[in-house]
PDB file of N, CA and C in Angstrom:
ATOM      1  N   UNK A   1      85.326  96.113 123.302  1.00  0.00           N
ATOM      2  CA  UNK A   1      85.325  96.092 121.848  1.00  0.00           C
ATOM      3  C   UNK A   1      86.649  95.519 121.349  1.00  0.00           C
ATOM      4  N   UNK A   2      86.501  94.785 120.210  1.00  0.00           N
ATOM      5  CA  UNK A   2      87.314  94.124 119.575  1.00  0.00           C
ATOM      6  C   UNK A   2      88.647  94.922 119.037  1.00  0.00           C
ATOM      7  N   UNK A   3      89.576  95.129 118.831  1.00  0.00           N
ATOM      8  CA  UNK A   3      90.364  95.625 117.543  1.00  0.00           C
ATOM      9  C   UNK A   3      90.928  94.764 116.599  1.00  0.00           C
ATOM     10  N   UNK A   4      91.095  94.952 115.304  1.00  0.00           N
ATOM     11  CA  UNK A   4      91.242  94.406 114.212  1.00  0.00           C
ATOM     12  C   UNK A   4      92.077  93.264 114.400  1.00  0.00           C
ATOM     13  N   UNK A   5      93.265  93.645 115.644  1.00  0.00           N
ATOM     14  CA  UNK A   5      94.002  92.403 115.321  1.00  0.00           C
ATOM     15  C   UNK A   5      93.413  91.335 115.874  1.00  0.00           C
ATOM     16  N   UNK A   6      92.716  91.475 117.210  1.00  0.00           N
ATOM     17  CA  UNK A   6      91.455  90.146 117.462  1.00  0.00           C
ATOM     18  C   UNK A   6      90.574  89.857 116.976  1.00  0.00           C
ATOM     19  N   UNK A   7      90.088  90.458 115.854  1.00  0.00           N
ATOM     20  CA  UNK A   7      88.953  90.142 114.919  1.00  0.00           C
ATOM     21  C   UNK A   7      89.263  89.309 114.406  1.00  0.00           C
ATOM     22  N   UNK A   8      90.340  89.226 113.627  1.00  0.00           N
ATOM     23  CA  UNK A   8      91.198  88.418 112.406  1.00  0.00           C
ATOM     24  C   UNK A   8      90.991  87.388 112.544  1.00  0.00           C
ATOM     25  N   UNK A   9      91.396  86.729 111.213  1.00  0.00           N
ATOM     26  CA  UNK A   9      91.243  85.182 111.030  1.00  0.00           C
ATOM     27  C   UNK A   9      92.590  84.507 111.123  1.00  0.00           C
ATOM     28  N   UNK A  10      93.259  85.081 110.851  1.00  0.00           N
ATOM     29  CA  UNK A  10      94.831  85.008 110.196  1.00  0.00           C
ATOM     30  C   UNK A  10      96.008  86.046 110.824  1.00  0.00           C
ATOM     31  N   UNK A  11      97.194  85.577 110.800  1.00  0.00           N
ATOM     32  CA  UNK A  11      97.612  87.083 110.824  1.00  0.00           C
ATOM     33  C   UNK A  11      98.041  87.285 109.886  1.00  0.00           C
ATOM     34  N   UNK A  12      98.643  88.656 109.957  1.00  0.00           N
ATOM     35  CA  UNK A  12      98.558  89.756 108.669  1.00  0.00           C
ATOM     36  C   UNK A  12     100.261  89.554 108.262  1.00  0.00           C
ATOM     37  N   UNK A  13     101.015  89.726 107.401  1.00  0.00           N
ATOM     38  CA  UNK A  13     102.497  89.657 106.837  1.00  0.00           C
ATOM     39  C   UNK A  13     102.644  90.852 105.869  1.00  0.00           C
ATOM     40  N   UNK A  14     103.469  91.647 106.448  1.00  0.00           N
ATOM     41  CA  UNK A  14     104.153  93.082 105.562  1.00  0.00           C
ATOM     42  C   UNK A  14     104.507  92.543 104.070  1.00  0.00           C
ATOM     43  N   UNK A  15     103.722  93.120 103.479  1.00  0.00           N
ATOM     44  CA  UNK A  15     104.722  92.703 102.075  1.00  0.00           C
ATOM     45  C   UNK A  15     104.409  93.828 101.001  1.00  0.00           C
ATOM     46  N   UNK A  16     105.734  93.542 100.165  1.00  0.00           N
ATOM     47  CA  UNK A  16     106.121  94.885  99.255  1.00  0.00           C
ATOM     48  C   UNK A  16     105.479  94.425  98.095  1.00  0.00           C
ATOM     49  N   UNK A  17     104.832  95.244  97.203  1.00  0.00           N
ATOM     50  CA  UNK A  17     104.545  94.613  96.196  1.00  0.00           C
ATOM     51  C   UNK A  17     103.304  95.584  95.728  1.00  0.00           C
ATOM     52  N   UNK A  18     102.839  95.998  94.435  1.00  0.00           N
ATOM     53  CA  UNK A  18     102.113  96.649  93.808  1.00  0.00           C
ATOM     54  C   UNK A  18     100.485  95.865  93.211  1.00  0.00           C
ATOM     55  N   UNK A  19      99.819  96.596  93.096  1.00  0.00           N
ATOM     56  CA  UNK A  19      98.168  95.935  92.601  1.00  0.00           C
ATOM     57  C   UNK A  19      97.530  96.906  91.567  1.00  0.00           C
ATOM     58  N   UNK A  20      96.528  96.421  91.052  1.00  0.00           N
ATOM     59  CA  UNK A  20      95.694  96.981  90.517  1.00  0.00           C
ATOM     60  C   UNK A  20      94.539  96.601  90.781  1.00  0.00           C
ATOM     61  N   UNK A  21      93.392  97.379  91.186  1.00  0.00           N
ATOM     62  CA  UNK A  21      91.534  96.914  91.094  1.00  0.00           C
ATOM     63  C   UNK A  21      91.034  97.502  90.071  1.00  0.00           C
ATOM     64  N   UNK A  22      89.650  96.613  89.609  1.00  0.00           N
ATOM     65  CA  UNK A  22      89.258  96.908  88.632  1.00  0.00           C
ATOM     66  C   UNK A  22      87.716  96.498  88.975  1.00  0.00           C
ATOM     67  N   UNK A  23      86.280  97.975  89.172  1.00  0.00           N
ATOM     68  CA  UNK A  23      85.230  97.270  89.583  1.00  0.00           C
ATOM     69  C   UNK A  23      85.022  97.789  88.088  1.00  0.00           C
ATOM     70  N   UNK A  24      83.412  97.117  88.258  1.00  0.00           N
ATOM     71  CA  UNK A  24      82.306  97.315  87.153  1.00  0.00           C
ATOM     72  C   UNK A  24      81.340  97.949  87.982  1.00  0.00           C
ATOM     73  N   UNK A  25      80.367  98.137  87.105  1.00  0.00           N
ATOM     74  CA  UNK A  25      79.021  98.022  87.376  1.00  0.00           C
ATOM     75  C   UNK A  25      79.101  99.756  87.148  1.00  0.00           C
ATOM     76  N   UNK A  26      77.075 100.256  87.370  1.00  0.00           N
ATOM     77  CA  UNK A  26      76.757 101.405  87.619  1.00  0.00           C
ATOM     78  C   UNK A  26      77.677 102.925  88.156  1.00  0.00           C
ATOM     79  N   UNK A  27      77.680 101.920  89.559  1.00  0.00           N
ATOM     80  CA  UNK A  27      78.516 102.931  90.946  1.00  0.00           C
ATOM     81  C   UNK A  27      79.811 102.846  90.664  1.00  0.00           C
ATOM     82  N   UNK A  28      80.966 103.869  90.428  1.00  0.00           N
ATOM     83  CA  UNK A  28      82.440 103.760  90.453  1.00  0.00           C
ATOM     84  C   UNK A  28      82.787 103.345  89.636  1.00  0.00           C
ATOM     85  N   UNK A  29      82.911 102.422  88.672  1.00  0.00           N
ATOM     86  CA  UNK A  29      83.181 101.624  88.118  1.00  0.00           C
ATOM     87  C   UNK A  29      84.679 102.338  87.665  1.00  0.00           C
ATOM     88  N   UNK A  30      86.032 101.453  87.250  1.00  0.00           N
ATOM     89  CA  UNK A  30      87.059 101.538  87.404  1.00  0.00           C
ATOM     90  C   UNK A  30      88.164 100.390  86.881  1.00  0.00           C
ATOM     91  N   UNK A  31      88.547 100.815  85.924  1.00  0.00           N
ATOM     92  CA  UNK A  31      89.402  99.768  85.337  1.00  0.00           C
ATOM     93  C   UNK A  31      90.673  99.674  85.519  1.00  0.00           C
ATOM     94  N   UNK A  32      91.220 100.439  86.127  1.00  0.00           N
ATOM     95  CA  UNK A  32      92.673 100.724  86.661  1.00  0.00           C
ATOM     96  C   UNK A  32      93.289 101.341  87.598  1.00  0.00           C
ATOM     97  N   UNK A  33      92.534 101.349  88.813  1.00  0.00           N
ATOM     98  CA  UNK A  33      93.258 101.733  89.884  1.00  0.00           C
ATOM     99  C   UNK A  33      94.550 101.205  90.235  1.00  0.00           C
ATOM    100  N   UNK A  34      95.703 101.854  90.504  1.00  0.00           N
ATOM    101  CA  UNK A  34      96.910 101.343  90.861  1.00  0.00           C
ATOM    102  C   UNK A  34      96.666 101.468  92.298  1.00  0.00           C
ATOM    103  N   UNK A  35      97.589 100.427  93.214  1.00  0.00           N
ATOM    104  CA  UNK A  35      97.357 100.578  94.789  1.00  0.00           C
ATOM    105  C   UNK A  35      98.942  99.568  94.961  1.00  0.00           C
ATOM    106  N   UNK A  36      99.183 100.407  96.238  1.00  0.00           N
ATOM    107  CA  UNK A  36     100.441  99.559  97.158  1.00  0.00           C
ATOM    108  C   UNK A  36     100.016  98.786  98.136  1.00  0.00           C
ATOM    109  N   UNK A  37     100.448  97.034  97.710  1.00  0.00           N
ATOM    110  CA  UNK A  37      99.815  96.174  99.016  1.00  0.00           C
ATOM    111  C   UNK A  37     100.496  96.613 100.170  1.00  0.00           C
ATOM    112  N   UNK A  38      99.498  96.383 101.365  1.00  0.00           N
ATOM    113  CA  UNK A  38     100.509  97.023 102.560  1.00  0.00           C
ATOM    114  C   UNK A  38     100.232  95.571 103.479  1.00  0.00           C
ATOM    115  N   UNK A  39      99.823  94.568 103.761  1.00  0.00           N
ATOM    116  CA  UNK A  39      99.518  93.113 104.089  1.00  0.00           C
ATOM    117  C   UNK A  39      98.465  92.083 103.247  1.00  0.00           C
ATOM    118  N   UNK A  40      99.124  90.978 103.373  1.00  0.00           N
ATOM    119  CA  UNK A  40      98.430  90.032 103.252  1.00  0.00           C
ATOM    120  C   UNK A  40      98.159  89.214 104.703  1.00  0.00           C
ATOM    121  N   UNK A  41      97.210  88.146 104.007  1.00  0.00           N
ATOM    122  CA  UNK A  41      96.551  87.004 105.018  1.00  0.00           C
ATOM    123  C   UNK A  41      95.958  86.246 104.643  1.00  0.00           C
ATOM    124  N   UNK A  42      95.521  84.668 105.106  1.00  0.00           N
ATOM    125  CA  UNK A  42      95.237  83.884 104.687  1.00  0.00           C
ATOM    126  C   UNK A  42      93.725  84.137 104.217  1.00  0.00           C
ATOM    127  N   UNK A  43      92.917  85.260 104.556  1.00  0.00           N
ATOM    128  CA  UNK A  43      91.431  85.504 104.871  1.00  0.00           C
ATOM    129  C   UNK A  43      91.428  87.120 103.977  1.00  0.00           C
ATOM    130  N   UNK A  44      92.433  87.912 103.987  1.00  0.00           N
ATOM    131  CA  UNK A  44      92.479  88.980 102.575  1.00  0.00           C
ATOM    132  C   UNK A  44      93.864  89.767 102.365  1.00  0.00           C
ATOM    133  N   UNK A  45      93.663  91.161 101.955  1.00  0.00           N
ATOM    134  CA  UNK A  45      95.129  91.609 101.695  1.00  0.00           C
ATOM    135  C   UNK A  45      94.541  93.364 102.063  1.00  0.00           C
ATOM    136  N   UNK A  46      95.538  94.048 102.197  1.00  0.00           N
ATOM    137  CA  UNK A  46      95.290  95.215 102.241  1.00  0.00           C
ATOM    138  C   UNK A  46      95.882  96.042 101.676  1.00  0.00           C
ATOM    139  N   UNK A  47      95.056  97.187 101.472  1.00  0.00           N
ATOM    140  CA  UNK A  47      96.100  98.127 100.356  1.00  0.00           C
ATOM    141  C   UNK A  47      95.531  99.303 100.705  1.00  0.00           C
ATOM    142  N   UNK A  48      96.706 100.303 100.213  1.00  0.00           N
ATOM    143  CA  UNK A  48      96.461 101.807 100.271  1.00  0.00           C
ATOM    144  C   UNK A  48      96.280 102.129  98.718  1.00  0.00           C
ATOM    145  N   UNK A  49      95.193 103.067  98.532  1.00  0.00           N
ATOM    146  CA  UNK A  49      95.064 103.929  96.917  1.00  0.00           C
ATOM    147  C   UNK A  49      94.535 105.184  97.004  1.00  0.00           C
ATOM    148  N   UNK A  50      94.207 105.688  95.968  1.00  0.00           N
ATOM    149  CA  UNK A  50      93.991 106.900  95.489  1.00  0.00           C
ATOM    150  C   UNK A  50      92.566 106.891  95.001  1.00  0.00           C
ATOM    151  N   UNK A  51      92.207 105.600  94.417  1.00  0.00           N
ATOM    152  CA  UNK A  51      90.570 105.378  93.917  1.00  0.00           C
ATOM    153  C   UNK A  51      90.737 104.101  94.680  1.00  0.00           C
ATOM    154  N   UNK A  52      89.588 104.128  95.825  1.00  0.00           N
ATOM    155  CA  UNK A  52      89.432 103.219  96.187  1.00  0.00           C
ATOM    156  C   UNK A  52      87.833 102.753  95.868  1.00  0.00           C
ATOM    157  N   UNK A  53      87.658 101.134  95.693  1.00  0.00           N
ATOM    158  CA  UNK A  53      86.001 101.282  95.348  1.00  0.00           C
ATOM    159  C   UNK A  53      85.098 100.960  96.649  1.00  0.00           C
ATOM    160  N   UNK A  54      84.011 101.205  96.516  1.00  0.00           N
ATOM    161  CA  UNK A  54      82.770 100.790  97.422  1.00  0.00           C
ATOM    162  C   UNK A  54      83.006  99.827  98.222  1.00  0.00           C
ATOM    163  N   UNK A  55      82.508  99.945  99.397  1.00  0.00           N
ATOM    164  CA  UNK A  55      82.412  98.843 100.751  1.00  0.00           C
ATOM    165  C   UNK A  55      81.432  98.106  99.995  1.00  0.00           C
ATOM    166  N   UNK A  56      81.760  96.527 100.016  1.00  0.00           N
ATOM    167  CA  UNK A  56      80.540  95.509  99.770  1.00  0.00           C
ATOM    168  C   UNK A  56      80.533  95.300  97.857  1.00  0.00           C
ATOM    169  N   UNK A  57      81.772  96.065  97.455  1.00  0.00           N
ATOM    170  CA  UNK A  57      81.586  96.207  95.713  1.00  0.00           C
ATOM    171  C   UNK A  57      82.920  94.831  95.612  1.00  0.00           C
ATOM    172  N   UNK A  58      82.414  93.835  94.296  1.00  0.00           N
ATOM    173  CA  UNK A  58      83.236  93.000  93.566  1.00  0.00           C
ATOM    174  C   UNK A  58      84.407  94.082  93.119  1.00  0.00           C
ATOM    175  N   UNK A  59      85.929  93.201  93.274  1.00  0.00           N
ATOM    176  CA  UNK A  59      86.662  93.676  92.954  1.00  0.00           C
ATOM    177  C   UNK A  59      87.763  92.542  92.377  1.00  0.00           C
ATOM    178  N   UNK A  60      87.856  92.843  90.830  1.00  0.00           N
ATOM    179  CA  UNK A  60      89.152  92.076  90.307  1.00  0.00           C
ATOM    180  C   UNK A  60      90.794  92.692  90.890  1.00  0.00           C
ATOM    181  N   UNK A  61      91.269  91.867  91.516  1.00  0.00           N
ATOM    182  CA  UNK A  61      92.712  92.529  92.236  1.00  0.00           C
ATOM    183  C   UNK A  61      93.256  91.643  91.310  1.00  0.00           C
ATOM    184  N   UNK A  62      94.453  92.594  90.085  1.00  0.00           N
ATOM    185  CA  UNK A  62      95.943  91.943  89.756  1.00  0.00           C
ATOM    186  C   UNK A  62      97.051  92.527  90.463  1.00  0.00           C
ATOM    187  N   UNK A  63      97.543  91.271  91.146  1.00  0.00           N
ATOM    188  CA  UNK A  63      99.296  91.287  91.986  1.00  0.00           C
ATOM    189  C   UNK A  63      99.960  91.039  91.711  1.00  0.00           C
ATOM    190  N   UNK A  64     101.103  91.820  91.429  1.00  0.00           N
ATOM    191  CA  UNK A  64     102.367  91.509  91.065  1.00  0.00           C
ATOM    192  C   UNK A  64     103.252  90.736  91.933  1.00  0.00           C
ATOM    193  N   UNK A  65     103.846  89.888  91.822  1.00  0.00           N
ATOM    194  CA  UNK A  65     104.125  89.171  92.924  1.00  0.00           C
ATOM    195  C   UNK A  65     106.016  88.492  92.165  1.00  0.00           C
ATOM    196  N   UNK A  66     106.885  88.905  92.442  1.00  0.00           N
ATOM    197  CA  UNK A  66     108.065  88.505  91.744  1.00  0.00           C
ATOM    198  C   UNK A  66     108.068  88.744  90.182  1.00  0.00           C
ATOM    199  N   UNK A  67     107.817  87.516  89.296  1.00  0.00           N
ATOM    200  CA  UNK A  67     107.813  87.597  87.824  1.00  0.00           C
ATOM    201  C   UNK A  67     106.378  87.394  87.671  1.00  0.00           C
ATOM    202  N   UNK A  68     105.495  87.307  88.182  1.00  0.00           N
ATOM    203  CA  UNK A  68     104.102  86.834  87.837  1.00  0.00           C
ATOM    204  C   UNK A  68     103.299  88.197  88.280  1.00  0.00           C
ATOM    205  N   UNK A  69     101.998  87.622  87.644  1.00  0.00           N
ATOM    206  CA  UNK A  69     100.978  88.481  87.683  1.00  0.00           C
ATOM    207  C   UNK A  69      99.441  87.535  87.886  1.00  0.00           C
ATOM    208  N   UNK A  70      98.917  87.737  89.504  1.00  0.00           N
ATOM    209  CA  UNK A  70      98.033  87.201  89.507  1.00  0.00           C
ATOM    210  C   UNK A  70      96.649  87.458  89.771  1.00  0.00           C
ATOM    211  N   UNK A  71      95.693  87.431  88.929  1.00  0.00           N
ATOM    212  CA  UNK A  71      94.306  87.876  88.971  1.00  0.00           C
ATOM    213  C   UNK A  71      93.488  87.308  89.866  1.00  0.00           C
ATOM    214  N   UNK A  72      92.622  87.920  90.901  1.00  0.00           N
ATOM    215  CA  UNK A  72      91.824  87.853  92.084  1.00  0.00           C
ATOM    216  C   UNK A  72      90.540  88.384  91.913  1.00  0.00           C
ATOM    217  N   UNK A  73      89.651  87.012  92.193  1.00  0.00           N
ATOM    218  CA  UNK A  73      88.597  88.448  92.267  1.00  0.00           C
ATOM    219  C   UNK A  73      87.511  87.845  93.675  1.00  0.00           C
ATOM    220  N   UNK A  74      87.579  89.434  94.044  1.00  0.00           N
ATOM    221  CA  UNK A  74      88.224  89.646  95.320  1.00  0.00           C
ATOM    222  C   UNK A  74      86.598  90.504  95.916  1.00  0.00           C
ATOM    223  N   UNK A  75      86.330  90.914  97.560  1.00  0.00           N
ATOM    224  CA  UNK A  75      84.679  92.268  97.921  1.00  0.00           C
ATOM    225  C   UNK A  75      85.769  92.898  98.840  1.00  0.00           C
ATOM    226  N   UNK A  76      85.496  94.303  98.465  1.00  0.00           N
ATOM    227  CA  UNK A  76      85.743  95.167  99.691  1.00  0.00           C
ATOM    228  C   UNK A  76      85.192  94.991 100.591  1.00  0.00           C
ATOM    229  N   UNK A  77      86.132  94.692 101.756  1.00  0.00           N
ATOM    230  CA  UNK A  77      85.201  94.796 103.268  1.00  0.00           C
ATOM    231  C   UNK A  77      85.449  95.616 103.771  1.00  0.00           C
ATOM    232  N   UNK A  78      86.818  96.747 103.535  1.00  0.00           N
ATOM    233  CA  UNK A  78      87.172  97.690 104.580  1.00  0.00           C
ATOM    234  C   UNK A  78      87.301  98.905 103.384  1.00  0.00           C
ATOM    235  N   UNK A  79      87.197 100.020 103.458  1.00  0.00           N
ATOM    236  CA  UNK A  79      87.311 101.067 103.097  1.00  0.00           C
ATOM    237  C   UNK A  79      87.228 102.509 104.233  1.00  0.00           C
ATOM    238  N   UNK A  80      88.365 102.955 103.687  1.00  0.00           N
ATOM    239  CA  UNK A  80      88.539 103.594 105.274  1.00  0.00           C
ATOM    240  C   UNK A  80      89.380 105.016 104.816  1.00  0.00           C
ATOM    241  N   UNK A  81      89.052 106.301 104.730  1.00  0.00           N
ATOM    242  CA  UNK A  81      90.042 107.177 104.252  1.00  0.00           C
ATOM    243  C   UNK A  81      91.342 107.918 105.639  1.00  0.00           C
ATOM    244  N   UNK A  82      92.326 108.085 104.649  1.00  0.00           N
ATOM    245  CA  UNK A  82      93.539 107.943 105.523  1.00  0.00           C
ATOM    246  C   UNK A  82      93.617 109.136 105.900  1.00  0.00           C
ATOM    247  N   UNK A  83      93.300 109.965 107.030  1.00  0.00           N
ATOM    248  CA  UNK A  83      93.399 111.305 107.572  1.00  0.00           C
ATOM    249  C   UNK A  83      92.780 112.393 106.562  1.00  0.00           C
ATOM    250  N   UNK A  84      92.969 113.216 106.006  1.00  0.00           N
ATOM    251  CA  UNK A  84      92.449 114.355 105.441  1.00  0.00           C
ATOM    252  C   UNK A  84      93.062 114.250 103.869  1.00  0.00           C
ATOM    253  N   UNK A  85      93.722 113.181 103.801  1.00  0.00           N
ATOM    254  CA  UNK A  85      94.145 112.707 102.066  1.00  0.00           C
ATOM    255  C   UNK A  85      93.523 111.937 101.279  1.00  0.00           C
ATOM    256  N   UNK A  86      93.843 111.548 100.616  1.00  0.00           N
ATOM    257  CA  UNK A  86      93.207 111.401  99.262  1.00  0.00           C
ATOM    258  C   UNK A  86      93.433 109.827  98.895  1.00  0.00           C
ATOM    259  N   UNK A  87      93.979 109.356  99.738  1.00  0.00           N
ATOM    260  CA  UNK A  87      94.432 108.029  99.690  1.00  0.00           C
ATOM    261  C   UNK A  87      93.383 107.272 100.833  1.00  0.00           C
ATOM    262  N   UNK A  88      93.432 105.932 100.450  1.00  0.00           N
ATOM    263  CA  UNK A  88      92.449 105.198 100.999  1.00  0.00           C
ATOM    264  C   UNK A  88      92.990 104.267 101.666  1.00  0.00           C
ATOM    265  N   UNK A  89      92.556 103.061 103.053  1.00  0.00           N
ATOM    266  CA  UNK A  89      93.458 102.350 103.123  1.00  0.00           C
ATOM    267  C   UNK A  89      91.858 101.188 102.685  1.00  0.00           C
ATOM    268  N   UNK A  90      92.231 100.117 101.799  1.00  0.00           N
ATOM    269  CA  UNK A  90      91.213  98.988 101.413  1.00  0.00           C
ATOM    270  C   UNK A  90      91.473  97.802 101.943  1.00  0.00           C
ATOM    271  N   UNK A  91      90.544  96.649 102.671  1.00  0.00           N
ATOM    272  CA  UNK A  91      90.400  95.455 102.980  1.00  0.00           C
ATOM    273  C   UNK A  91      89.918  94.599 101.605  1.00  0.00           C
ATOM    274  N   UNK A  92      90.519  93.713 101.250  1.00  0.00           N
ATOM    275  CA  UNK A  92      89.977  92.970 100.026  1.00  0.00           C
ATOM    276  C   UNK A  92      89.948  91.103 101.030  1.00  0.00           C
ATOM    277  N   UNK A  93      88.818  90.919 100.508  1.00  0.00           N
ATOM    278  CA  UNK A  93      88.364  89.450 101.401  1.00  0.00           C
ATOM    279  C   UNK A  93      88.666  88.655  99.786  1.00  0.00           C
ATOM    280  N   UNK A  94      89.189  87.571 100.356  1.00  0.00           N
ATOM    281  CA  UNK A  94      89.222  86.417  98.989  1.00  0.00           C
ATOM    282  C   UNK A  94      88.624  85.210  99.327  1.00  0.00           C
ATOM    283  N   UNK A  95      87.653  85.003 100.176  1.00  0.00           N
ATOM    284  CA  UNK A  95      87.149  83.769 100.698  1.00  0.00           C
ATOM    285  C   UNK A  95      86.723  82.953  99.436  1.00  0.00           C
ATOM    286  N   UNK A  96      86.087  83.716  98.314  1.00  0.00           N
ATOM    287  CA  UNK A  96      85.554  83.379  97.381  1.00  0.00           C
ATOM    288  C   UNK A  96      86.674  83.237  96.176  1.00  0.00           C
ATOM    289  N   UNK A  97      87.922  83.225  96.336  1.00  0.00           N
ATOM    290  CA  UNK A  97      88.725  82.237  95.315  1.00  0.00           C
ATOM    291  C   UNK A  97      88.686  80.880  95.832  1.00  0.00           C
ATOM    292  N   UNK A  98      89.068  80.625  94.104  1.00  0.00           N
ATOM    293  CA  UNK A  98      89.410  78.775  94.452  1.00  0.00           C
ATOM    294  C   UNK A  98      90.508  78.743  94.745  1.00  0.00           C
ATOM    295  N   UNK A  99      91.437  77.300  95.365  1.00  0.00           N
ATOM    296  CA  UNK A  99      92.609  77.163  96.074  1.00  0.00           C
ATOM    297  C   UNK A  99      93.517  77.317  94.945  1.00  0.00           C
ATOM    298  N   UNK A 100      93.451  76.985  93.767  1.00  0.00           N
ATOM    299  CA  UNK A 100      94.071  77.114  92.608  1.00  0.00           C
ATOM    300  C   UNK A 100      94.632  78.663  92.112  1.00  0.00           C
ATOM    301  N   UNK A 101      93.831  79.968  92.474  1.00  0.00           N
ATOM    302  CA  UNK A 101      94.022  81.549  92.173  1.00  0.00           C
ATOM    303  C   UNK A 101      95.262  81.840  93.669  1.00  0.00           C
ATOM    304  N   UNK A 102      94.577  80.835  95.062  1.00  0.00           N
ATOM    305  CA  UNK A 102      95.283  81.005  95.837  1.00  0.00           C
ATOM    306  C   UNK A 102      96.325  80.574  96.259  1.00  0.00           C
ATOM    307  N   UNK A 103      96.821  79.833  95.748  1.00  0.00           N
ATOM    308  CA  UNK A 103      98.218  79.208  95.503  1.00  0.00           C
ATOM    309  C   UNK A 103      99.447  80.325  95.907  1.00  0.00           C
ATOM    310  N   UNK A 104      99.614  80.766  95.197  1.00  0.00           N
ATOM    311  CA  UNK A 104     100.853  81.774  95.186  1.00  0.00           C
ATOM    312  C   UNK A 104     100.996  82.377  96.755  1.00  0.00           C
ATOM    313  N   UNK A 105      99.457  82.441  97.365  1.00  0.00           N
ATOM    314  CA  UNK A 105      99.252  82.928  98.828  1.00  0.00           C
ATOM    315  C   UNK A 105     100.201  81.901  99.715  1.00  0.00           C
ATOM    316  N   UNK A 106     100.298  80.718  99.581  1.00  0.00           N
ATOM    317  CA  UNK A 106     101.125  79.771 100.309  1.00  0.00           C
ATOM    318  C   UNK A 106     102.567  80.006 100.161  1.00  0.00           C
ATOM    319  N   UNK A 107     103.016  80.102  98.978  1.00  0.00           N
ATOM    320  CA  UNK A 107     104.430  80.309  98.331  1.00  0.00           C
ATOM    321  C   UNK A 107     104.878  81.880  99.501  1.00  0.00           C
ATOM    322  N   UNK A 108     104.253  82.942  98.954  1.00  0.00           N
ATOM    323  CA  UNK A 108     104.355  84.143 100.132  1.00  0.00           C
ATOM    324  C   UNK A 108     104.300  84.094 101.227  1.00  0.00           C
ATOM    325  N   UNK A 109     103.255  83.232 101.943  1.00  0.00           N
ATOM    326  CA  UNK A 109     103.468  83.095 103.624  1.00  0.00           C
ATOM    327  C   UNK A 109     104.752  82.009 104.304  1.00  0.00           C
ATOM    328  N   UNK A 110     104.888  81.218 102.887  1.00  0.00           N
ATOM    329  CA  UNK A 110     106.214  80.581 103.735  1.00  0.00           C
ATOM    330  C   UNK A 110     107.371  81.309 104.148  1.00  0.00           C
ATOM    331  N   UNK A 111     107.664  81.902 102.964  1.00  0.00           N
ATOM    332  CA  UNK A 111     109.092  82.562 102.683  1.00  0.00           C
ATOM    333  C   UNK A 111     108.956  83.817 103.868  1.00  0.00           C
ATOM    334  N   UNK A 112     107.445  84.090 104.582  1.00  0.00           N
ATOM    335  CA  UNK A 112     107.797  85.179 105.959  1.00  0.00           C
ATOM    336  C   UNK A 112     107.683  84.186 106.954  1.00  0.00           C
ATOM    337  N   UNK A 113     107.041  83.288 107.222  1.00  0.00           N
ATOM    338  CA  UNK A 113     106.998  82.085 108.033  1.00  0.00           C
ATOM    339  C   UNK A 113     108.913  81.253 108.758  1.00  0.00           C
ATOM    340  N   UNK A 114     109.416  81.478 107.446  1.00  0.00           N
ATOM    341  CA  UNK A 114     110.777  80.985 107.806  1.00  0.00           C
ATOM    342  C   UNK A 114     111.746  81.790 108.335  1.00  0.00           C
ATOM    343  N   UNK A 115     111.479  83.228 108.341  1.00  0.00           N
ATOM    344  CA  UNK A 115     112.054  84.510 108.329  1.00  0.00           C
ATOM    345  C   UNK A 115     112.562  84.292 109.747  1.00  0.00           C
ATOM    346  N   UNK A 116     113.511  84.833 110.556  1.00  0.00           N
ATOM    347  CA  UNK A 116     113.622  84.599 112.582  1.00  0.00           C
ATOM    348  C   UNK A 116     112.559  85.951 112.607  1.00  0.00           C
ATOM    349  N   UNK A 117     111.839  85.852 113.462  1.00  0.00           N
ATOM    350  CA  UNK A 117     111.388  87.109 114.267  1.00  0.00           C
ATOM    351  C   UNK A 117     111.736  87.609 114.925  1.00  0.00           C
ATOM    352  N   UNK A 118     111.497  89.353 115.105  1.00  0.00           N
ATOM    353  CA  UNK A 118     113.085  90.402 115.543  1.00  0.00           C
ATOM    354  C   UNK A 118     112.030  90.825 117.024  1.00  0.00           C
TER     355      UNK A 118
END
């Protein structure tokens, strides 16, 4: 059996930085979840929260990213609760932005790309 890091498309880059999701619909629906990104990747991002939404549910992700703020919209693929708490850890897939939302994704992987590795 596989583990996540051979599944991947991409690899994954630590980065600091805050989010918000926001689903609709019937089930959950949620206009302001706050969440801490805990990686990105060229294929999604991951985050830990407190309201996390539905496996397979549309999700608008805004990232704070330096001085900007950028809107994603984004499917849960991973939803996963973190030991016996209340916090969640979430997979968000962005296959379905245009290269234009994903832009800023290039700007972030350089600046760890150039980094020396320890």
């Amino acid at each position: 059996m596989l583990n996540d890091d051979e599944r991947r498309r991409g690899p994954r880059v630590r980065v600091a930085a805050t989010a918000t999701l926001e689903t609709g619909g019937v089930l959950n629906p949620n206009n302001q979840a706050l969440c801490a990104v805990q990686d990105v990747s060229r294929s999604g991002i991951g985050l830990s929260t407190g309201q996390p939404p539905m496996r397979g549910q549309t999700v608008i992700l805004r990232i704070a990213l330096d001085d900007e703020i950028h809107e994603l919209r984004t499917q849960a693929t991973r939803v996963e609760r973190k030991g016996t708490s209340n916090f969640y850890s979430v997979g968000l897939d962005w296959s379905s932005c245009s290269p234009d939302e994903l832009s800023f994704l290039d700007r972030v992987l350089e600046v760890f790309e150039e980094q020396p590795q320890e």
